[in-house]
Protein backbone atom coordinates (compact mmCIF):
# COMPACT_ATOMS: atom_id res chain seq x y z
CA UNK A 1 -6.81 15.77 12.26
CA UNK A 2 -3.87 16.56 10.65
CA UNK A 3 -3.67 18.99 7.17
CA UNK A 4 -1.42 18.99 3.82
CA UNK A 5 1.09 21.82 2.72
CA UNK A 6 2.88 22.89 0.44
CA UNK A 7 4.95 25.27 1.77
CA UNK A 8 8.76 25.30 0.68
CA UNK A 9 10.06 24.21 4.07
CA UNK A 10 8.76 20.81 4.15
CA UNK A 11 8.59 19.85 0.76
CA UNK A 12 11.66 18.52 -1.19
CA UNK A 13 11.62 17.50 -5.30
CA UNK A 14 11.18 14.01 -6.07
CA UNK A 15 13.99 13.77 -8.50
CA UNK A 16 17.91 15.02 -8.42
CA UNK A 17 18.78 18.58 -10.18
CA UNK A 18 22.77 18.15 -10.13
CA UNK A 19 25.27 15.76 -10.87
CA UNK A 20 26.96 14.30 -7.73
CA UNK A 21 30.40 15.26 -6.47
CA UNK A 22 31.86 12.34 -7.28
CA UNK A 23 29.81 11.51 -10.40
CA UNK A 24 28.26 8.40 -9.17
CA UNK A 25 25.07 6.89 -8.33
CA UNK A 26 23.92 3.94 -6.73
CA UNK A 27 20.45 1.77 -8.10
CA UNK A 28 18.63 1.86 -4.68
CA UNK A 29 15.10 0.69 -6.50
CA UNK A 30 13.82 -2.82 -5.44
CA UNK A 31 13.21 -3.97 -8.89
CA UNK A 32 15.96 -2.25 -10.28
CA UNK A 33 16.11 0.44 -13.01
CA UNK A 34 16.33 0.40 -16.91
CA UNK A 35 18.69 2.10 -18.79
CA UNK A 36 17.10 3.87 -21.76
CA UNK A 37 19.27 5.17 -25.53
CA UNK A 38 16.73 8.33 -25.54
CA UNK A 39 16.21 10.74 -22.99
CA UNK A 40 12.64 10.33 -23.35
CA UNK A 41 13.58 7.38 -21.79
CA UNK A 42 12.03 5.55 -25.14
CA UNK A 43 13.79 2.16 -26.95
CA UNK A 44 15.07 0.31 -23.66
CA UNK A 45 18.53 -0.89 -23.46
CA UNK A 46 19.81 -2.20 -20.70
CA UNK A 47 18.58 -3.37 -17.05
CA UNK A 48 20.47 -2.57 -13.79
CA UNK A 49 19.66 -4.44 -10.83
CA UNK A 50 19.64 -2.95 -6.88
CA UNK A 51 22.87 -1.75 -5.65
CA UNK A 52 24.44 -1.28 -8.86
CA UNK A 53 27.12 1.68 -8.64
CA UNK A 54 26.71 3.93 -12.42
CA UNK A 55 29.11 6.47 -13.42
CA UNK A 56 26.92 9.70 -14.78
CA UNK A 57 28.84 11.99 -17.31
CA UNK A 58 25.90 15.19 -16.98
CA UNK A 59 21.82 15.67 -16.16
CA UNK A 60 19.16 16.13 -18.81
CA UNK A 61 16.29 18.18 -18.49
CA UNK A 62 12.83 16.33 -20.22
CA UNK A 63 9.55 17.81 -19.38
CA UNK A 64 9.47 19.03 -15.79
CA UNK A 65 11.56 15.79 -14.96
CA UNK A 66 15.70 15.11 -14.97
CA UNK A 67 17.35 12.23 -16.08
CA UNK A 68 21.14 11.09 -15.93
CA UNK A 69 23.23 10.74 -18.76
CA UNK A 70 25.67 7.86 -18.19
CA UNK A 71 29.34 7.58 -19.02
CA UNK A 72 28.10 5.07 -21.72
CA UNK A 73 25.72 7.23 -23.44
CA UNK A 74 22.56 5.28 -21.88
CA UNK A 75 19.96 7.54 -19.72
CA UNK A 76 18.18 6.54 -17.08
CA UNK A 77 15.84 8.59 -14.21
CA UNK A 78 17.34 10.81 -11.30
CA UNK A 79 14.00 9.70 -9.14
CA UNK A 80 14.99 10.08 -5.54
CA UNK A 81 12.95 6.67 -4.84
CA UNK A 82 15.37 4.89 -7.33
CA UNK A 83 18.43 5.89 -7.35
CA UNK A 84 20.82 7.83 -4.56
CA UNK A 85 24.22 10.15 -5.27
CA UNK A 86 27.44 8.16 -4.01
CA UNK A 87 28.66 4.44 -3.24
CA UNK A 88 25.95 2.59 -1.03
């Protein structure tokens, strides 16, 4: 039998809190992601397939989740699962 934890050692966020060093990100998400004009991530605009490199200009805060802020102005999520900081 095994048992669940929360304890701060062994659990990490699910989505990114900074911008990377470099200001880049890379779509890592099989489907791909959406870009979104709002950061409520409301009135879609744009779809970015898997390994697409994005340029982010700053993070948003919404809720108790982040988002990215694009160089374009679009926003889309910082979910861990979806998207990873740097070129891959």
């Amino acid at each position: 039998m095994g048992y669940i934890t929360a304890h701060h050692k062994y659990v990490v966020q699910a989505y990114y809190q900074s911008v990377p060093k470099n200001k880049k990100i890379t779509v890592i998400g099989t489907n791909g992601i959406h870009a979104y004009k709002n950061e409520t991530l409301t009135r879609r605009a744009k779809s970015y397939k898997k390994g697409t490199h994005l340029r982010v200009k700053k993070i948003v805060k919404h809720n108790l989740t982040t988002r990215y802020q694009l160089s374009n102005g679009y926003y889309v999520t910082a979910n861990k699962k979806l998207v990873i900081q740097g070129n891959y």
